[in-house]
N, C-alpha and C. Protein backbone atom coordinates (compact mmCIF):
# COMPACT_ATOMS: atom_id res chain seq x y z
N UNK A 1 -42.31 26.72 -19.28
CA UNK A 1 -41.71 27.12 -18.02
C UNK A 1 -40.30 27.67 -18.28
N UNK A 2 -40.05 28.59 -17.51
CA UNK A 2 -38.68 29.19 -17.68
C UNK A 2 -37.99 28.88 -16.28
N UNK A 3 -36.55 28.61 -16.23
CA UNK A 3 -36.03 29.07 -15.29
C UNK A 3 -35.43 30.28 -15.30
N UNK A 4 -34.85 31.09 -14.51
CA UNK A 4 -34.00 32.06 -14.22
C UNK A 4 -33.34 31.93 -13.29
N UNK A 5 -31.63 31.61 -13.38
CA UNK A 5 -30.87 31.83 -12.42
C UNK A 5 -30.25 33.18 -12.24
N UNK A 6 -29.26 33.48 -11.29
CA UNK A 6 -28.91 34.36 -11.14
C UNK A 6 -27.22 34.07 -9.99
N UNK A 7 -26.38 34.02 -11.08
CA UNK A 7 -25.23 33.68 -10.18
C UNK A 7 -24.32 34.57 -9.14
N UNK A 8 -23.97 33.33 -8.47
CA UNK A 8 -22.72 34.58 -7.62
C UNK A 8 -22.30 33.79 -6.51
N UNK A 9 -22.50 33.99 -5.21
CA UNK A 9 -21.96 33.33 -4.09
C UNK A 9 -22.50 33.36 -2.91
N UNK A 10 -23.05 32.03 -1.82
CA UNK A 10 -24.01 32.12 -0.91
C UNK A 10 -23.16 32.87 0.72
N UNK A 11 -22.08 33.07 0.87
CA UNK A 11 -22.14 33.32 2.00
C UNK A 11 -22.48 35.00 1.75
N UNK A 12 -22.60 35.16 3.10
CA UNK A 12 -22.91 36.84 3.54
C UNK A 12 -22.04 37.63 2.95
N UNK A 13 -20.64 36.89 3.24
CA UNK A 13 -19.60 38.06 3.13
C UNK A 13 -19.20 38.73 1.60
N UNK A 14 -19.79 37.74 0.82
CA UNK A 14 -19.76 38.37 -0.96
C UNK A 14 -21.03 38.58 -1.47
N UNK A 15 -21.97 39.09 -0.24
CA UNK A 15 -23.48 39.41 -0.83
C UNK A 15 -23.46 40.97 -1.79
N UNK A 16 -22.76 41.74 -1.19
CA UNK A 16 -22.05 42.70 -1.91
C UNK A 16 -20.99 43.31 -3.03
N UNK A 17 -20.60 41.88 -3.45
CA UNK A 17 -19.15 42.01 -3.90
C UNK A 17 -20.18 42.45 -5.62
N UNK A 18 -19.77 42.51 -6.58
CA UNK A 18 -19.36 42.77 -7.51
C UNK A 18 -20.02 41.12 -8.51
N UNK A 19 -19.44 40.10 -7.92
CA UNK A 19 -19.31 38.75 -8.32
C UNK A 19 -21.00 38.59 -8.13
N UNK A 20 -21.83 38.90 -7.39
CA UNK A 20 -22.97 38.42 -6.86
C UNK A 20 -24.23 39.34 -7.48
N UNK A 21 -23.77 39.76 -8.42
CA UNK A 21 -24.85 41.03 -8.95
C UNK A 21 -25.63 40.15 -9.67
N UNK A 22 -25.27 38.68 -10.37
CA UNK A 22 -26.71 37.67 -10.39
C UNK A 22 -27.39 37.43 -9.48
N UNK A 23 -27.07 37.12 -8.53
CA UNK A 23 -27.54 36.67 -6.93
C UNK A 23 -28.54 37.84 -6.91
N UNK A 24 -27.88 38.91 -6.46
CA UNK A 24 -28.87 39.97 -6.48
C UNK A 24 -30.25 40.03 -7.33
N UNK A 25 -29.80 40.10 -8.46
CA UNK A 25 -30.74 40.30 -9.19
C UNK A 25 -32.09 39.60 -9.59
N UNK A 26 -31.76 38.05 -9.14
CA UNK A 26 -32.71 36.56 -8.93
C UNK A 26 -33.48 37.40 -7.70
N UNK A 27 -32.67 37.57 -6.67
CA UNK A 27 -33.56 38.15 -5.54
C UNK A 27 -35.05 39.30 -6.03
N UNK A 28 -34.48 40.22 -6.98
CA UNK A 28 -35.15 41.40 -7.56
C UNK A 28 -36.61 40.36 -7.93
N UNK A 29 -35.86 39.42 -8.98
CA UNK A 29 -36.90 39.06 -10.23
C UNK A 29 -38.17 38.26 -8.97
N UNK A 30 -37.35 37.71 -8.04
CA UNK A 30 -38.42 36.90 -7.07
C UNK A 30 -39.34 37.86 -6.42
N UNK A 31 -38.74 38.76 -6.10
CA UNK A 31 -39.58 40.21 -5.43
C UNK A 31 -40.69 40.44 -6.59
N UNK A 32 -40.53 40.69 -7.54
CA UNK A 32 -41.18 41.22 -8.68
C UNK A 32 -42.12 40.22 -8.78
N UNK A 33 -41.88 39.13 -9.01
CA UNK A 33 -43.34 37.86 -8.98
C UNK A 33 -44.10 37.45 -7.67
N UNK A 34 -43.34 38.43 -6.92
CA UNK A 34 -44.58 38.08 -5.25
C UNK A 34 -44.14 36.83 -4.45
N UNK A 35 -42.56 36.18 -4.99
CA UNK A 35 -42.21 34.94 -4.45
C UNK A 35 -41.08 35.11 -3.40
N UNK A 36 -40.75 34.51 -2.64
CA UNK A 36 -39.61 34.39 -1.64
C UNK A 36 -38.88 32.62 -2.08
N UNK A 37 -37.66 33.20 -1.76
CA UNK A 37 -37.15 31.41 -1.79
C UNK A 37 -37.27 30.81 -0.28
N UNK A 38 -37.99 29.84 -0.81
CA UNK A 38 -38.51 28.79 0.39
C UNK A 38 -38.12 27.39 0.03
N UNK A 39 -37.24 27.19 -0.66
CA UNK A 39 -37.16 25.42 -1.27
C UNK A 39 -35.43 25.64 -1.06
N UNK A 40 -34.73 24.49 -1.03
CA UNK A 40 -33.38 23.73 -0.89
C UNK A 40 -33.51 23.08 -1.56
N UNK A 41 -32.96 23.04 -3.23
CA UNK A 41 -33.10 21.61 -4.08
C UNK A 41 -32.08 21.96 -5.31
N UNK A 42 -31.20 20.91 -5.66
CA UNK A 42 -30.48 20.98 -6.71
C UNK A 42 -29.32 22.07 -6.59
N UNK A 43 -28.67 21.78 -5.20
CA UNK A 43 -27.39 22.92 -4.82
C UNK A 43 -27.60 24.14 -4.84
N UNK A 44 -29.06 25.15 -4.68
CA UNK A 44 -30.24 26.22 -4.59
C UNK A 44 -31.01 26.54 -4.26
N UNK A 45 -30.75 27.81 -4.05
CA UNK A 45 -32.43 28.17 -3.09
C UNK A 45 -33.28 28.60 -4.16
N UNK A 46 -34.55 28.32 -3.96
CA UNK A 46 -35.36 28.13 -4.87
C UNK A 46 -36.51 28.82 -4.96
N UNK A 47 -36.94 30.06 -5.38
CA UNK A 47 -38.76 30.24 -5.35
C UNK A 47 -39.23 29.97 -6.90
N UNK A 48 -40.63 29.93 -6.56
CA UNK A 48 -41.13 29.48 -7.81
C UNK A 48 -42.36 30.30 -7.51
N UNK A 49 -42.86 30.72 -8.68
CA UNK A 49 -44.40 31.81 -8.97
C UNK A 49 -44.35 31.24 -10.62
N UNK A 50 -45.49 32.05 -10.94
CA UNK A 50 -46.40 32.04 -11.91
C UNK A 50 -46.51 33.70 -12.31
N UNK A 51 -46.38 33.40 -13.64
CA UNK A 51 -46.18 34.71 -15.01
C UNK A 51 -47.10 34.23 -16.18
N UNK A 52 -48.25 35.16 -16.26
CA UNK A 52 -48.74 34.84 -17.58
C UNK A 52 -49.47 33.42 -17.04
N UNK A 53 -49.79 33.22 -16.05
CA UNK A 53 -49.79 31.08 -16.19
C UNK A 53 -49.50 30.47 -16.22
N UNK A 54 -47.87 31.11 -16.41
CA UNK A 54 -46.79 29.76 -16.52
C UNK A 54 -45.80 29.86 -15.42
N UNK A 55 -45.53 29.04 -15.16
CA UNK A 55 -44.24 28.38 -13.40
C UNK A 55 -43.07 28.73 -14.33
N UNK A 56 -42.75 29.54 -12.95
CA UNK A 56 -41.63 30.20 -13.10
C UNK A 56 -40.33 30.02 -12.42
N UNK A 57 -39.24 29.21 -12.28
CA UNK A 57 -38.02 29.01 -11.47
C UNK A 57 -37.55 30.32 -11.64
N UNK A 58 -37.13 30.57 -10.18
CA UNK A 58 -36.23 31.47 -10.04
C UNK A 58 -35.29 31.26 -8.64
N UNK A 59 -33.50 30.82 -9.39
CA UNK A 59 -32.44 29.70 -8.79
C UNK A 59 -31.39 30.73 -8.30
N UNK A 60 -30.74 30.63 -7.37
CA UNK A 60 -30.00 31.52 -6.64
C UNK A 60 -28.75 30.07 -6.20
N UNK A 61 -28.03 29.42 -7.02
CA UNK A 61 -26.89 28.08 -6.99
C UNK A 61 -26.46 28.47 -5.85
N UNK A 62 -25.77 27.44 -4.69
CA UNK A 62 -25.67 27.55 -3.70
C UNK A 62 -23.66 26.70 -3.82
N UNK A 63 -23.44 26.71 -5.16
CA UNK A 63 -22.26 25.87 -5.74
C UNK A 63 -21.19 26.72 -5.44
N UNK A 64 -21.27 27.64 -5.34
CA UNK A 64 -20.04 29.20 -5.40
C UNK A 64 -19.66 29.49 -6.84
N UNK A 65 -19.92 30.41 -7.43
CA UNK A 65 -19.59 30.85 -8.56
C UNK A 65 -18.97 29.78 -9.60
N UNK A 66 -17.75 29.49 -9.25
CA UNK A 66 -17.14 28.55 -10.51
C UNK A 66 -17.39 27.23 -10.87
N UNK A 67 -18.28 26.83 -9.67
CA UNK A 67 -19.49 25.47 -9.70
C UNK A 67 -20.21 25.87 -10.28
N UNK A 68 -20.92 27.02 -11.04
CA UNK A 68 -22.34 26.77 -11.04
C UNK A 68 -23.25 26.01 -12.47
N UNK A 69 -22.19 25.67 -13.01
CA UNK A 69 -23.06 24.65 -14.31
C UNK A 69 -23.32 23.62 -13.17
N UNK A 70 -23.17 23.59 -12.22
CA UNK A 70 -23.56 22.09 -11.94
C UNK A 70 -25.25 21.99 -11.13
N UNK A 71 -25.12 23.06 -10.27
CA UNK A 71 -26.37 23.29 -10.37
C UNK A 71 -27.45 23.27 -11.38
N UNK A 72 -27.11 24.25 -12.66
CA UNK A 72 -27.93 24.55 -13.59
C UNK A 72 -28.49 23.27 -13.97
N UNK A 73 -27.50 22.67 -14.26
CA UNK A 73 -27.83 21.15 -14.87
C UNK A 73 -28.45 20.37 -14.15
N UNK A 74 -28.84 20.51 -12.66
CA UNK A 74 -29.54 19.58 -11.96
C UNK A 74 -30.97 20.66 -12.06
N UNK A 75 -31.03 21.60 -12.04
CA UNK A 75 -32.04 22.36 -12.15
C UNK A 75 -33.06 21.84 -13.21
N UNK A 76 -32.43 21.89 -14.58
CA UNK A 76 -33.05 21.71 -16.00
C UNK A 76 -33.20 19.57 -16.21
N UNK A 77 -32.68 19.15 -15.44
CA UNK A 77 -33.20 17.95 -15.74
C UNK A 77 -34.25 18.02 -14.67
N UNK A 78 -34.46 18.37 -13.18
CA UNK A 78 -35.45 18.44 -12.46
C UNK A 78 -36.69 19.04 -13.01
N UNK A 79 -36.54 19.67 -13.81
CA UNK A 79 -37.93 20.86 -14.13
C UNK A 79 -38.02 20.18 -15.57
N UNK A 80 -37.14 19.43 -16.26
CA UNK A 80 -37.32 19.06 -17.49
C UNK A 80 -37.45 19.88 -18.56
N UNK A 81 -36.77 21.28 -18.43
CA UNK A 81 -36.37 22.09 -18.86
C UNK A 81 -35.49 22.03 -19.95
N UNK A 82 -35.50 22.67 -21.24
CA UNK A 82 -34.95 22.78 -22.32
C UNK A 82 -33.87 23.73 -21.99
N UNK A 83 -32.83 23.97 -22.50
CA UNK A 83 -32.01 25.29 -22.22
C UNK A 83 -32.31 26.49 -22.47
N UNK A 84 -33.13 26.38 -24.12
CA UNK A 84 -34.06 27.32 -24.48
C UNK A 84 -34.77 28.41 -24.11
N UNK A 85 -35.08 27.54 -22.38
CA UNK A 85 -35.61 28.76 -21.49
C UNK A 85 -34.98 28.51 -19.89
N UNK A 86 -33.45 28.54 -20.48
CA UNK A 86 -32.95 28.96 -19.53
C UNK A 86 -32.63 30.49 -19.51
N UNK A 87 -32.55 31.41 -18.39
CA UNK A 87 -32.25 32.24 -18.48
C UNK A 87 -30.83 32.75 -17.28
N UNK A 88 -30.05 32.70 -17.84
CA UNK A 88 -28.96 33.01 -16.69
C UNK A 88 -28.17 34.75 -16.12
N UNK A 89 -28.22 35.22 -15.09
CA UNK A 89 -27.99 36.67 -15.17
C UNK A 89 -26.50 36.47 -14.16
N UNK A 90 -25.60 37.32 -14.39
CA UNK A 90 -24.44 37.13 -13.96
C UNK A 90 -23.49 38.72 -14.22
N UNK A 91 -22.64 39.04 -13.51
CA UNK A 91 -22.18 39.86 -13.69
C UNK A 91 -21.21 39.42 -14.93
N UNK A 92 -20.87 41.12 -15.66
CA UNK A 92 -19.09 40.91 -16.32
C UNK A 92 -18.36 41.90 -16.64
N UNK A 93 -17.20 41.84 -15.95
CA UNK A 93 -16.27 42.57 -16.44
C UNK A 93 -15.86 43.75 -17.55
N UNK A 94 -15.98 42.75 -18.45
CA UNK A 94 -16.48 43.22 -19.85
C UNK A 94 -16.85 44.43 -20.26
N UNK A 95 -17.74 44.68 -19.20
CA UNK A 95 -19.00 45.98 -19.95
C UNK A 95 -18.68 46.77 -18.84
N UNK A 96 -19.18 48.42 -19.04
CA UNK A 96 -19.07 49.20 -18.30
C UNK A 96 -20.29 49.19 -17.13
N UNK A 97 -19.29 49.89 -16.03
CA UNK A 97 -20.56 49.21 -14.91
C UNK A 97 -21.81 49.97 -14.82
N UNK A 98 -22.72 48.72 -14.45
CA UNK A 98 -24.38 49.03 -14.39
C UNK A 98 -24.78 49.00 -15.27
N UNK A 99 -24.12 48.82 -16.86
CA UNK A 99 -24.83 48.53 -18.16
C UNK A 99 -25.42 47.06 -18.49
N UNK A 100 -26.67 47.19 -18.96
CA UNK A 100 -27.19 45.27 -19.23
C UNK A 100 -27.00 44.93 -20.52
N UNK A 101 -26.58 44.04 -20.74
CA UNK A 101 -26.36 43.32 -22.33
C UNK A 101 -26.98 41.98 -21.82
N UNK A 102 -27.85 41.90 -23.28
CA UNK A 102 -28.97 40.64 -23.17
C UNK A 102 -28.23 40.37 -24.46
N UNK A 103 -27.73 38.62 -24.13
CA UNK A 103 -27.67 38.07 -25.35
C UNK A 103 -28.88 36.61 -25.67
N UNK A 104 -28.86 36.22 -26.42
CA UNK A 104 -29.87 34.87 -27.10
C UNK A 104 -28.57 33.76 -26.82
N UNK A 105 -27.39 33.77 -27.13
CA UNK A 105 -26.57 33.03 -27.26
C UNK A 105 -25.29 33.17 -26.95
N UNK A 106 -24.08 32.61 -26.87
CA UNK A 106 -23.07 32.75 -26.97
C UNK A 106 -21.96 32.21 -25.95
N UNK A 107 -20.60 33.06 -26.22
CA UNK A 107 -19.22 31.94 -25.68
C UNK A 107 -19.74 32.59 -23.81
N UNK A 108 -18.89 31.83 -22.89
CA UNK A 108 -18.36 32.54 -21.53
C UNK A 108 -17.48 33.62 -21.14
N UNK A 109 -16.60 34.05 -22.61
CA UNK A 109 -16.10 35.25 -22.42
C UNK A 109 -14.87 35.17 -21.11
N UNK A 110 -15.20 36.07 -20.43
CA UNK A 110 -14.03 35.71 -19.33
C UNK A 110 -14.51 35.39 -17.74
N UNK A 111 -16.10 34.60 -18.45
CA UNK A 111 -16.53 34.49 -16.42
C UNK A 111 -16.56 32.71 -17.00
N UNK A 112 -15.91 32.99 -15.62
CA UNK A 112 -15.55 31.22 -15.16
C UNK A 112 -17.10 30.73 -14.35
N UNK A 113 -18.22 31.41 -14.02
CA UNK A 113 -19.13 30.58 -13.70
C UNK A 113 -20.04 30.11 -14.84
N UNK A 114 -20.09 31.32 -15.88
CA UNK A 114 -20.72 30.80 -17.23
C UNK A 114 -19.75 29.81 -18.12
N UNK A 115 -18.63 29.61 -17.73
CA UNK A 115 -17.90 28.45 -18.44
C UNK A 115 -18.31 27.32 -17.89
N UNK A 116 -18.62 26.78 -16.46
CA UNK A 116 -18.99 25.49 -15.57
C UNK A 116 -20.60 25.36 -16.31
N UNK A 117 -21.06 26.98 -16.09
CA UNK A 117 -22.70 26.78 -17.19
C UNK A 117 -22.56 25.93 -18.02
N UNK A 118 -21.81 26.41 -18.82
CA UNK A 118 -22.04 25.91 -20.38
C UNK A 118 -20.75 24.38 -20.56
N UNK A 119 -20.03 24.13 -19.67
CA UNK A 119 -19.83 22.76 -19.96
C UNK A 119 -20.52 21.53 -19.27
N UNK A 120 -21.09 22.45 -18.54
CA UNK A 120 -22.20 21.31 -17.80
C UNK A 120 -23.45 20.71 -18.63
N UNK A 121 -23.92 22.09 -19.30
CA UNK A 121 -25.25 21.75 -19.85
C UNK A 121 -24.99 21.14 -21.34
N UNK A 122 -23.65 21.60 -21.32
CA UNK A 122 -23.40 21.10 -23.33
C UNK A 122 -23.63 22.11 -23.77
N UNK A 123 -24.06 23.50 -23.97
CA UNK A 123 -24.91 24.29 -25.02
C UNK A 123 -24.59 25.45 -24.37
N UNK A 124 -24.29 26.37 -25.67
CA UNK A 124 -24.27 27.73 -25.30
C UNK A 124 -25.67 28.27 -25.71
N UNK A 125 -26.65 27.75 -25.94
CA UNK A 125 -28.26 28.29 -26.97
C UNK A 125 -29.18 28.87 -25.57
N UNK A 126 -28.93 29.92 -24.50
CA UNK A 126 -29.44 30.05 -23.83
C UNK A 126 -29.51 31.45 -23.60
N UNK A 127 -30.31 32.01 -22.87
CA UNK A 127 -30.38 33.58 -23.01
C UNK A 127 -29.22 34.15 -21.21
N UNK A 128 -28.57 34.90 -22.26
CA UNK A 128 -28.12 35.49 -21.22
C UNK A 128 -28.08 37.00 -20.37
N UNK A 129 -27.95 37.66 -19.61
CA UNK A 129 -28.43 38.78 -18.91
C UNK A 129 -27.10 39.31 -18.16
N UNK A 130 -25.69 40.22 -18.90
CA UNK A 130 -24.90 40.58 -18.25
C UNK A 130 -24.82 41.75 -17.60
N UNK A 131 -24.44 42.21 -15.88
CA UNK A 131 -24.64 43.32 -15.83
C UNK A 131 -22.83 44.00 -15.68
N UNK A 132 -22.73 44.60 -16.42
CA UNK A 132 -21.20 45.47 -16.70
C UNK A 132 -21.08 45.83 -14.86
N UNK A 133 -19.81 45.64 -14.85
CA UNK A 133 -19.41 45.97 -13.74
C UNK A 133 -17.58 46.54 -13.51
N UNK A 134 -17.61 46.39 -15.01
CA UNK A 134 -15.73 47.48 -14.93
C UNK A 134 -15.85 48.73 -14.55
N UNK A 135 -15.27 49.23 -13.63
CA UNK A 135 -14.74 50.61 -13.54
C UNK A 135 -13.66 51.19 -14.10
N UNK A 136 -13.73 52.10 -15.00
CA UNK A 136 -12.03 52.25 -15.60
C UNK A 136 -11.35 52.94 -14.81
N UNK A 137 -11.56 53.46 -13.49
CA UNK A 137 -10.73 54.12 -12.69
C UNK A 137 -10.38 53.00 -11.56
N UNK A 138 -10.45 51.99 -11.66
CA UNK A 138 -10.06 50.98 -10.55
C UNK A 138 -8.88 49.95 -11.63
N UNK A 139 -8.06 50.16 -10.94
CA UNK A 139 -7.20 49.27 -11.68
C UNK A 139 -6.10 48.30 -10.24
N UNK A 140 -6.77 46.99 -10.47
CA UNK A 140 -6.64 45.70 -9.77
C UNK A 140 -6.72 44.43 -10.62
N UNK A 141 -6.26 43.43 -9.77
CA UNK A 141 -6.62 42.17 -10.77
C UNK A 141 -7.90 41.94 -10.19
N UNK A 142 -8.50 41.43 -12.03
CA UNK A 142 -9.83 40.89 -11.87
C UNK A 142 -10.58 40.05 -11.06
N UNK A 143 -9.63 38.97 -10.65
CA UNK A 143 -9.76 38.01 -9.50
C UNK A 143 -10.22 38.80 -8.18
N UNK A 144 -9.12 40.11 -7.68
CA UNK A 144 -9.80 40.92 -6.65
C UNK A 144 -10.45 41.67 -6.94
N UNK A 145 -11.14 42.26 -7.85
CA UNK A 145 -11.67 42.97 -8.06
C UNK A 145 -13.38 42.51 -8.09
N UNK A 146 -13.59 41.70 -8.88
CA UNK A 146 -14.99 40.78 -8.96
C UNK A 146 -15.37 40.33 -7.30
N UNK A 147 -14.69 40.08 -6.03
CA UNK A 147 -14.54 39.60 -5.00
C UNK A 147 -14.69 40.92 -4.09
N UNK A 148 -14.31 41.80 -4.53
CA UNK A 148 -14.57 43.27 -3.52
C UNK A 148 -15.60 43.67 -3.48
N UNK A 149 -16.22 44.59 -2.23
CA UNK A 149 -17.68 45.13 -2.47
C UNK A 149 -17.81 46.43 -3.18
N UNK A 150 -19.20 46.77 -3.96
CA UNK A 150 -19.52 47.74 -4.28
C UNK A 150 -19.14 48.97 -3.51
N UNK A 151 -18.80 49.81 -4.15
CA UNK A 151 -18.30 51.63 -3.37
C UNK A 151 -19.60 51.91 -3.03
N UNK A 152 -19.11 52.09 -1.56
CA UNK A 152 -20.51 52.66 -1.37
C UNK A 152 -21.77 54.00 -2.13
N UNK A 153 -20.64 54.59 -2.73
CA UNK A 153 -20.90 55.71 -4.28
C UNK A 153 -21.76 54.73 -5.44
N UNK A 154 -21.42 54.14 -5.47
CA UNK A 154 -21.80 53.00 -6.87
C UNK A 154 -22.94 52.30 -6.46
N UNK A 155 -23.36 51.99 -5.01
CA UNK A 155 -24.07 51.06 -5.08
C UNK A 155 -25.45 50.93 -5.17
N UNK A 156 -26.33 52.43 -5.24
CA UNK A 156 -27.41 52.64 -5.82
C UNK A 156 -27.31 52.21 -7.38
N UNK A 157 -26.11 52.46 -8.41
CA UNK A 157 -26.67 52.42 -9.60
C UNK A 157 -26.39 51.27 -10.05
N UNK A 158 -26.25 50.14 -8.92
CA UNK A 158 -25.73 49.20 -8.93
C UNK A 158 -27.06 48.25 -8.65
N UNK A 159 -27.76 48.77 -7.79
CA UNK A 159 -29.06 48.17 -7.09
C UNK A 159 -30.12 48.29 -8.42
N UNK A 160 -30.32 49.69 -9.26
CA UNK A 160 -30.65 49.97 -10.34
C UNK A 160 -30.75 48.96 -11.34
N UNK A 161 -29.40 48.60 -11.65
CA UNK A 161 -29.12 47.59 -12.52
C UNK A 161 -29.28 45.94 -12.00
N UNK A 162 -29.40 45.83 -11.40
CA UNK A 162 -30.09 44.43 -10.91
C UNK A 162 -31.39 44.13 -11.03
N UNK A 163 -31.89 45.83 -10.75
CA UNK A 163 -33.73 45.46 -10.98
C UNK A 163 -33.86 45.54 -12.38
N UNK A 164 -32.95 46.61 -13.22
CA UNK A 164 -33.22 45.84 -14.63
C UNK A 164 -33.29 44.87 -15.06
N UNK A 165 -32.25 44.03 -14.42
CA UNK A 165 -31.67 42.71 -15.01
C UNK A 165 -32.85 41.30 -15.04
N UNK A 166 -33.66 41.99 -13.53
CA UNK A 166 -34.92 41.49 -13.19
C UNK A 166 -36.14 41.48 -14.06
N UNK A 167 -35.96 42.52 -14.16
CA UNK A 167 -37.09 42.98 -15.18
C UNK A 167 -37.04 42.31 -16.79
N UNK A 168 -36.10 42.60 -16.87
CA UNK A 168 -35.58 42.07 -18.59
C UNK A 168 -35.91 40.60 -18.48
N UNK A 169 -35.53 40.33 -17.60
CA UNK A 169 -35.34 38.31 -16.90
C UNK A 169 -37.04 37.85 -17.38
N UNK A 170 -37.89 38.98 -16.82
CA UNK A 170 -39.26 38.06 -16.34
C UNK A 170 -39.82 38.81 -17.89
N UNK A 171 -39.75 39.60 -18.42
CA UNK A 171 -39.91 39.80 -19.72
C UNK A 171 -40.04 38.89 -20.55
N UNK A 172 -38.87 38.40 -20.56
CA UNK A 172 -38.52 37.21 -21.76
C UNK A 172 -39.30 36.26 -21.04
N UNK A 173 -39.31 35.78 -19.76
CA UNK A 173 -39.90 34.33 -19.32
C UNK A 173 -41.41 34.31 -19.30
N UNK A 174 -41.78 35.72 -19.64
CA UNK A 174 -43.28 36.02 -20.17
C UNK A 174 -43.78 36.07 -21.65
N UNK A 175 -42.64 35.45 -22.59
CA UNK A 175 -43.20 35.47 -23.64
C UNK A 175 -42.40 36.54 -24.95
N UNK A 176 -42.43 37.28 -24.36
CA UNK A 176 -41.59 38.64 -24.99
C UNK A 176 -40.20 38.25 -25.50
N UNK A 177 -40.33 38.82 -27.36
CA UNK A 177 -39.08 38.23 -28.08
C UNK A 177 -37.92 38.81 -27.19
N UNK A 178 -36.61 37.68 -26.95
CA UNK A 178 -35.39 38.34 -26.77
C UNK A 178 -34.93 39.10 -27.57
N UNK A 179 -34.90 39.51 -28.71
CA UNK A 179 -34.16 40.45 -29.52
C UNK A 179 -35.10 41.74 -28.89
N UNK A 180 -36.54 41.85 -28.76
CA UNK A 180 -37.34 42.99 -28.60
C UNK A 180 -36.51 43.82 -27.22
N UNK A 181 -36.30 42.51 -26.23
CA UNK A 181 -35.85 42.64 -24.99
C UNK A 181 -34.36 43.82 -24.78
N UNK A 182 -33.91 42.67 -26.09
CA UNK A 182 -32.60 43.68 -25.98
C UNK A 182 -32.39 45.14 -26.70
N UNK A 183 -33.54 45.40 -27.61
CA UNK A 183 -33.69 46.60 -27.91
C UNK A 183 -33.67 47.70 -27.01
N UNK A 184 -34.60 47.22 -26.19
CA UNK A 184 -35.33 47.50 -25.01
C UNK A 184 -34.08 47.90 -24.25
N UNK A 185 -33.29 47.16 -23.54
CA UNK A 185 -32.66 47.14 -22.53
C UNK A 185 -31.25 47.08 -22.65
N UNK A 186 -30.25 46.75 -23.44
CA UNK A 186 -28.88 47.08 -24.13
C UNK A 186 -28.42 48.39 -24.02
N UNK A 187 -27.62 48.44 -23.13
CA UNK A 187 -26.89 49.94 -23.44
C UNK A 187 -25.98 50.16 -22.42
């Protein structure tokens, strides 16, 4: 069983922002398996389907961004879940926007919700799914900037990149090597 989260923030008003392009993208991957979230459990809304035969979490944390290891961690002891197949998708800074970088492993870099991730669970050994979201013609602090909504110009290739992020997500939770994944989908 895999989970897949997808971070960001539950009210309305940052369904758009920048910060929520995990959020989004959990939404995609649930669309894509024929599921809706219908469950409240473990600080998340929750759907669950079947890939290949196998149950599939797919977690939308209801913690607000810089909570969200705490969710995760109630997630993976509920499902009895290894980290192994955790899969977490989250926006970053970092990368240029609408680009996906799939990693197998690694640090939190400069997002404070994958830092609560990874001191919650203990372990960085988990697959991760970033979607770039710097603009080099916007120059703000990061704090407002991650918190603002998509230009309305941007936000098709923005919608784009979420269903990748989706796609790549249920890939791997189907079996498919992560390195193949990121061949695949890196750029």
């Amino acid at each position: 069983m895999y989970i897949i989260v997808g971070l960001g923030n539950p009210e309305e008003k940052y369904l758009k922002t920048f910060h929520n392009m995990g959020w989004l993208a959990a939404g995609d991957a649930a669309d894509k398996l024929g599921v809706k979230f219908k469950k409240k459990e473990c600080e998340s809304f929750i759907a669950e389907g079947y890939l290949n035969g196998e149950k599939i979490i797919v977690a939308r944390p209801l913690t607000y961004m810089n909570c969200s290891g705490r969710a995760v961690k109630q997630l993976l002891a509920k499902y009895k879940t290894d980290p192994a197949h955790l899969i977490v998708i989250y926006d970053d800074y970092d990368i240029p926007k609408a680009n996906i970088r799939i990693r197998p492993e690694g640090s939190a870099g400069t997002h404070n919700g994958m830092r609560s991730v990874i001191a919650e669970i203990g372990t960085q050994k988990f697959t991760r799914i970033r979607i770039g979201i710097r603009d080099a013609e916007v120059n703000i602090p990061i704090i407002n900037y991650v918190l603002s909504e998509v230009r309305k110009e941007d936000y098709q290739i923005f919608v784009s990149a979420c269903s990748k992020a989706a796609e790549a997500a249920l890939l791997i939770a189907s079996g498919k090597a992560v390195e193949s994944v990121m061949t695949e989908f890196n750029g």
